[in-house]
Protein backbone atom coordinates (compact mmCIF):
# COMPACT_ATOMS: atom_id res chain seq x y z
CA UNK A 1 0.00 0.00 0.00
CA UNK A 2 3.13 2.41 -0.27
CA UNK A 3 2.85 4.04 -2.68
CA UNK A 4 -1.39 4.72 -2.31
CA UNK A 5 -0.50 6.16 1.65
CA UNK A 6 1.94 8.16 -0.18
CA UNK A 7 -0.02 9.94 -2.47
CA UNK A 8 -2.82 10.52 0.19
CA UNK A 9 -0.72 11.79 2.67
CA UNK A 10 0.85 14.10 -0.08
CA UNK A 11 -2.42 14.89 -1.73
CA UNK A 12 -5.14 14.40 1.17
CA UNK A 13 -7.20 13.29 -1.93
CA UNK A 14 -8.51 9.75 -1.98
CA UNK A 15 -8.60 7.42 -4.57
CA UNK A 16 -11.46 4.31 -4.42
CA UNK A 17 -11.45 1.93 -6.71
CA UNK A 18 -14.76 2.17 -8.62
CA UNK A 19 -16.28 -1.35 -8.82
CA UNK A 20 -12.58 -2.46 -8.15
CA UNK A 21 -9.62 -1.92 -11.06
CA UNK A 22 -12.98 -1.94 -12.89
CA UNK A 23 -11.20 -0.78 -16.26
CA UNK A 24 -9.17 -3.96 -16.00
CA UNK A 25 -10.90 -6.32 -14.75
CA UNK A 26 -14.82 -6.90 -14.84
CA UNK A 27 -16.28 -4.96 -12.43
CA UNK A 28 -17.80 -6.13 -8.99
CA UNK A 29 -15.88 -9.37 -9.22
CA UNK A 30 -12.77 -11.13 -7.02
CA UNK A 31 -10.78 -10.44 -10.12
CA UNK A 32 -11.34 -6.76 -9.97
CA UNK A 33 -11.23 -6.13 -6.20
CA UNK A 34 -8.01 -8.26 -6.06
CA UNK A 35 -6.38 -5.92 -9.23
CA UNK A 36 -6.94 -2.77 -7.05
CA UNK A 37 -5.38 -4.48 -3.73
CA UNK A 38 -2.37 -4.98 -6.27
CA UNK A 39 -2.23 -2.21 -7.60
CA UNK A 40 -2.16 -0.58 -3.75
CA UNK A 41 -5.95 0.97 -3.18
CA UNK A 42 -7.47 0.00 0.00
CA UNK A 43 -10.82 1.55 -0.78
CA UNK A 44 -12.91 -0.21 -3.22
CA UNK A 45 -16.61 0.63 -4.22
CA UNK A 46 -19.35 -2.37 -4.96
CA UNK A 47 -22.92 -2.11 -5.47
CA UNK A 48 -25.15 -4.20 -3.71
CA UNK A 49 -28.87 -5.87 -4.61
CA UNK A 50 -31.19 -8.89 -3.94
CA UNK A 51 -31.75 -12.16 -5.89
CA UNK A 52 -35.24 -13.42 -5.95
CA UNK A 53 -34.66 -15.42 -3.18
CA UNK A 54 -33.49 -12.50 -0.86
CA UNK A 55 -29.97 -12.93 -0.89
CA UNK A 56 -27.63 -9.95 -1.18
CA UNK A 57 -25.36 -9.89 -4.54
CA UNK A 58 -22.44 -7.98 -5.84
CA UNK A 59 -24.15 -6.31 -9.15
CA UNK A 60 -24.23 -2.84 -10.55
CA UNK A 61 -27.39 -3.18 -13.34
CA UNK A 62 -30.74 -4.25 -12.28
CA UNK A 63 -30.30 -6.29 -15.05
CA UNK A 64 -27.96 -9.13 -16.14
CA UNK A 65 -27.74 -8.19 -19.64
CA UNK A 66 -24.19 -6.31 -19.65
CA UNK A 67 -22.22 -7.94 -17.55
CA UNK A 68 -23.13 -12.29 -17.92
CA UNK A 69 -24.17 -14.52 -20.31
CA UNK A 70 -27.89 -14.32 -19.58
CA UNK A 71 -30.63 -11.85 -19.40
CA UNK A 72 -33.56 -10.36 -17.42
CA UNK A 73 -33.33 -8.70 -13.84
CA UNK A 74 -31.44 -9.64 -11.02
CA UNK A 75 -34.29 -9.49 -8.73
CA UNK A 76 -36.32 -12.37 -10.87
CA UNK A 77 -33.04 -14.99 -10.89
CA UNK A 78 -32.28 -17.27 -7.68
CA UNK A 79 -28.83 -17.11 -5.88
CA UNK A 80 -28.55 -21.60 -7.26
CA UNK A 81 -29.17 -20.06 -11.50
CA UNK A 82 -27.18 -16.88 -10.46
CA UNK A 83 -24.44 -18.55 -9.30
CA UNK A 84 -23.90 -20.72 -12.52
CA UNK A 85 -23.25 -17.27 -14.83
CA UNK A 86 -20.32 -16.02 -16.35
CA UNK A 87 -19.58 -12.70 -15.09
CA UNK A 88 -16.61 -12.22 -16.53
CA UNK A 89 -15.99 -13.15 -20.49
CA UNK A 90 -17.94 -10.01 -21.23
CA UNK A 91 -14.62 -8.27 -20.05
CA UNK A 92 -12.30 -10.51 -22.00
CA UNK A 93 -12.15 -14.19 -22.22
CA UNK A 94 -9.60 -15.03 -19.66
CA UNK A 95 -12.21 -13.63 -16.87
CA UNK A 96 -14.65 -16.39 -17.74
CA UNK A 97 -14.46 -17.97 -14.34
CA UNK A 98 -15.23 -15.14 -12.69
CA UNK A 99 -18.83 -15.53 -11.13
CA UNK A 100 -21.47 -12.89 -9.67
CA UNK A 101 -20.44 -13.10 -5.35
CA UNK A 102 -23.38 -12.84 -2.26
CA UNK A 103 -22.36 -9.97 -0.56
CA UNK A 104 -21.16 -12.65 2.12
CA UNK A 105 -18.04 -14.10 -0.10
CA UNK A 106 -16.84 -10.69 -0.62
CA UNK A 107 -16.91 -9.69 3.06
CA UNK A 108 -15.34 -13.01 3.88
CA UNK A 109 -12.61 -12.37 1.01
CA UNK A 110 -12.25 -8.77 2.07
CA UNK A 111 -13.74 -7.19 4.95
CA UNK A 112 -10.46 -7.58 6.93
CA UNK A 113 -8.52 -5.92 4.11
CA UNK A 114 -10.47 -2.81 2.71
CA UNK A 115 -12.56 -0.14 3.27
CA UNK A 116 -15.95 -1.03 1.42
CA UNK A 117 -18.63 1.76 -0.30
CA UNK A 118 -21.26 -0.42 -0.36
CA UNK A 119 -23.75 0.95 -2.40
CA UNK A 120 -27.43 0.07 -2.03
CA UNK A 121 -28.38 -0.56 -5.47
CA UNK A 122 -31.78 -1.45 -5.75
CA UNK A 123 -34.67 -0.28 -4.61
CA UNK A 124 -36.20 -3.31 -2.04
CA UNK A 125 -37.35 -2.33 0.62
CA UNK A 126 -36.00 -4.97 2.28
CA UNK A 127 -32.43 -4.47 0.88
CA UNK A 128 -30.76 -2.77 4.13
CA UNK A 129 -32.41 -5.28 6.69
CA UNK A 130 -30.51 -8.23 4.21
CA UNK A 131 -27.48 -6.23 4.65
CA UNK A 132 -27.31 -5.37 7.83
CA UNK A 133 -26.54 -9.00 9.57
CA UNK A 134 -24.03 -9.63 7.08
CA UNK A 135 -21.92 -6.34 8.05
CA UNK A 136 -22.27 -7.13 11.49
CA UNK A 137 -21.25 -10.72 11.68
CA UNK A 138 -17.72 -9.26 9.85
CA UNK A 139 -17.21 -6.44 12.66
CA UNK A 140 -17.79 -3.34 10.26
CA UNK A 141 -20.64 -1.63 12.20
CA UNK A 142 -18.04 -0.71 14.61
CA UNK A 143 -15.40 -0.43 12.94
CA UNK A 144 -16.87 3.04 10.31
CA UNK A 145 -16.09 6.21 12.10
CA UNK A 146 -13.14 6.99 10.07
CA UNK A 147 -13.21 8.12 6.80
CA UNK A 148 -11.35 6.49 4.58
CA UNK A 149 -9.73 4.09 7.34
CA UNK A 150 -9.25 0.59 5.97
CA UNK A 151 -11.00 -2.11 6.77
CA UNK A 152 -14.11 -0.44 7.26
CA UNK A 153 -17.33 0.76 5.81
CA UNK A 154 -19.58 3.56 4.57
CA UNK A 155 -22.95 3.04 2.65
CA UNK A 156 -24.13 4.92 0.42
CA UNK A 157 -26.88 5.46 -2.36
CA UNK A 158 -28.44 7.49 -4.62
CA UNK A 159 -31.96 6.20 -2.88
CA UNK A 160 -32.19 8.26 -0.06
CA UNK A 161 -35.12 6.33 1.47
CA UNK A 162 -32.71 3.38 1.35
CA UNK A 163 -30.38 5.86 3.56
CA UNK A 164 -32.97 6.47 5.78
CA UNK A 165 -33.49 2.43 6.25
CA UNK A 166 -30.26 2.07 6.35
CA UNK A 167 -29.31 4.68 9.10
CA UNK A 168 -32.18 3.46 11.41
CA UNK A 169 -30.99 0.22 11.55
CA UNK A 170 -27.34 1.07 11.36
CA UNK A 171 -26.94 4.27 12.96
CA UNK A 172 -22.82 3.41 13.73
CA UNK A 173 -21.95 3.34 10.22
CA UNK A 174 -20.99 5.99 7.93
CA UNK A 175 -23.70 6.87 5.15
CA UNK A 176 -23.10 9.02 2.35
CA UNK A 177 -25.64 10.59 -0.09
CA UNK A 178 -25.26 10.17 -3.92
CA UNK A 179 -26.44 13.18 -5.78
CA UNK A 180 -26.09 15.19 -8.96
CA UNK A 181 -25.10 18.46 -7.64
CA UNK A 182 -25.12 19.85 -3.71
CA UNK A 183 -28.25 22.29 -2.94
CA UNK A 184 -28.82 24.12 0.57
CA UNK A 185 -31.81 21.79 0.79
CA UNK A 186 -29.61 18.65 0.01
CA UNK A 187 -27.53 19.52 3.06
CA UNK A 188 -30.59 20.07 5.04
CA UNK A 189 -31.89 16.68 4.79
CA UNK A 190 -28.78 15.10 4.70
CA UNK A 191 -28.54 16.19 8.35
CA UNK A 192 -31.96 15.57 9.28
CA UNK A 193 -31.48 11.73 8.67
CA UNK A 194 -28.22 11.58 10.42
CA UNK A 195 -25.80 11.25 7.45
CA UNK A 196 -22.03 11.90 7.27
CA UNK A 197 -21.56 12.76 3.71
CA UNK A 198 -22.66 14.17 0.64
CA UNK A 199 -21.17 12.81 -2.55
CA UNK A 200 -22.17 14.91 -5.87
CA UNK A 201 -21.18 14.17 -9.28
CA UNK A 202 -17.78 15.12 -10.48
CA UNK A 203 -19.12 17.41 -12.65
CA UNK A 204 -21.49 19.06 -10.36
CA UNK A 205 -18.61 19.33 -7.72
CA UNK A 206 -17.58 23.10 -7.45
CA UNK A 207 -15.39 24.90 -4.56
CA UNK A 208 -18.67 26.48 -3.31
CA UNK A 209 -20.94 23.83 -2.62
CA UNK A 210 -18.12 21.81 -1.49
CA UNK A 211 -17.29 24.58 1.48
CA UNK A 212 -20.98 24.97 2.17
CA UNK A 213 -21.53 20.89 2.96
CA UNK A 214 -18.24 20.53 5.00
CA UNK A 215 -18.78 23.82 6.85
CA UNK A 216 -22.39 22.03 7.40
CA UNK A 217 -20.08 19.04 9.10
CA UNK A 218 -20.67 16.58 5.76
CA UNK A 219 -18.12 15.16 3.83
CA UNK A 220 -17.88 15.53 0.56
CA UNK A 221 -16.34 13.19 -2.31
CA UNK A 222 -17.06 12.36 -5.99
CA UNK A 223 -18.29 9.93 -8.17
CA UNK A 224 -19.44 10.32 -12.05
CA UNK A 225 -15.43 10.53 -12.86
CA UNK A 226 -14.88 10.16 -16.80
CA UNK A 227 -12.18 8.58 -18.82
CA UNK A 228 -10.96 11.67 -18.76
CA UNK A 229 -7.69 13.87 -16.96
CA UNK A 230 -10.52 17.23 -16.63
CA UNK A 231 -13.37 15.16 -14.64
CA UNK A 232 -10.99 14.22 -12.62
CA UNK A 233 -8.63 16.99 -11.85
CA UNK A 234 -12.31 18.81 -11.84
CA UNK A 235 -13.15 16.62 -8.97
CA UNK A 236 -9.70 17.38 -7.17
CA UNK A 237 -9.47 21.30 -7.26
CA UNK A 238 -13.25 21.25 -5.86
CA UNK A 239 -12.01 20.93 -2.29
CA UNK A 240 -13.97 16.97 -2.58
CA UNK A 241 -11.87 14.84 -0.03
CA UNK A 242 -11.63 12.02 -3.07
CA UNK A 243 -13.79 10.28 -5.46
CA UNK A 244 -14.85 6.72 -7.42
CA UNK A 245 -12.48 5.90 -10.63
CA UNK A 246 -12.82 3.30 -12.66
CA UNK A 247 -9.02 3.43 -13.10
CA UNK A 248 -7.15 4.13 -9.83
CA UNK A 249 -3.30 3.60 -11.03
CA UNK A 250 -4.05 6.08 -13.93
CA UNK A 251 -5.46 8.71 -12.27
CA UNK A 252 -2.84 8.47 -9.29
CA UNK A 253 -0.05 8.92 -11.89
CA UNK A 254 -2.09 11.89 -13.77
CA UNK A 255 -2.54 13.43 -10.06
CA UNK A 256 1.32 13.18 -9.81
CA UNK A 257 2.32 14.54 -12.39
């Protein structure tokens, strides 16, 4: 991790791997996550949603279209079907063992290693109360007051219902709001439900609102980063503590330069 604690001591800026080395490696899979401990990042960022039978999976799209070899939404598949997918030829065809994980194999894989932004994906009602036993059993509802400390964990959506579920049943952990942009009325009811942070698009991101959340005691990173230096050095001269990118090493040697 040398040379990541260097750069974020140097830069106070953090990097989390978006999906994992998710330009690299399919995304939201042991192959990805792995690539980014590799490569030195200690944050990673997975997305989180329920099979038919209730069981919490490690999948971005409500559908399985993109990313395996079958079709129709996650939600209407069973964990036994799911299970038996590639999730990882779509990437290249030296992936194609890689398989969709329960949110339990990563935490058992991981949750002693990283700092996870577990994003609540869908839209169940249900989703947080799957969640929430899982996190527990693996220590990281007390273990989220920090940051960016790793291991650890903050959730986060762009649902912020789900937040709201989420917070009342696990008020210790960090939560962070997904948005477009930051609004006086964002900040508002970002403190009314207890959250920590506030996490606008990198595009959206601006010196101003950036001051006017952290002043408000949120904290503020990005997400939305293109393949692109500008997004990104957008989303570090906005004041945002760090953001999501797909491709960690790059933009750490971009950020160096």
């Amino acid at each position: 991790m040398g040379s990541e604690s260097t750069f974020d001591e140097a830069y106070h800026f953090k990097l989390i791997a978006h999906r994992g080395d998710s330009a690299s490696a399919p995304e939201n899979t042991f192959a990805s996550f792995d690539l980014a401990i590799e490569k030195g990042f200690d944050n990673v960022e997975l997305d989180v949603q329920l099979t038919s039978d209730g069981v919490p999976v490690v999948i971005h799209d409500a559908t399985l279209d993109r990313t395996t070899n079958a079709s129709g939404p996650v939600s209407e598949i069973s964990l036994a079907d799911i299970q038996q997918l590639d999730a990882g030829s779509w990437k290249d065809a030296k992936f194609k063992r890689e398989q969709i994980r329960t949110l339990e194999e990563i935490l058992a894989r991981y949750a002693n290693k990283l700092r996870l932004h577990l994003e609540l994906k869908s839209q169940e009602q249900d989703l947080a109360e799957k969640v929430a036993p899982l996190l527990n059993a693996h220590g990281l509802l007390d273990n989220s007051s920090v940051e960016y400390d790793a291991p650890g964990l903050t959730i986060t959506s762009f649902a912020v219902e789900q937040l709201f579920r989420s917070h009342q049943l696990m008020s210790n952990a960090r939560h962070g709001w997904l948005l477009k942009a930051i609004t006086a009325a964002d900040i508002k009811l970002a403190q009314h439900i207890g959250l920590n942070g506030i996490y606008p698009n990198a595009e959206f991101a601006t010196p101003a609102s950036v001051t006017l959340a952290t002043e408000a005691g949120l904290s503020v990173r990005c997400w939305g980063i293109a393949d692109s230096e500008d997004s990104l050095r957008h989303a570090f001269e906005s004041g945002a503590s760090g953001t999501t990118v797909d491709w960690p090493d790059k933009a750490r040697e971009l950020l160096l330069r």
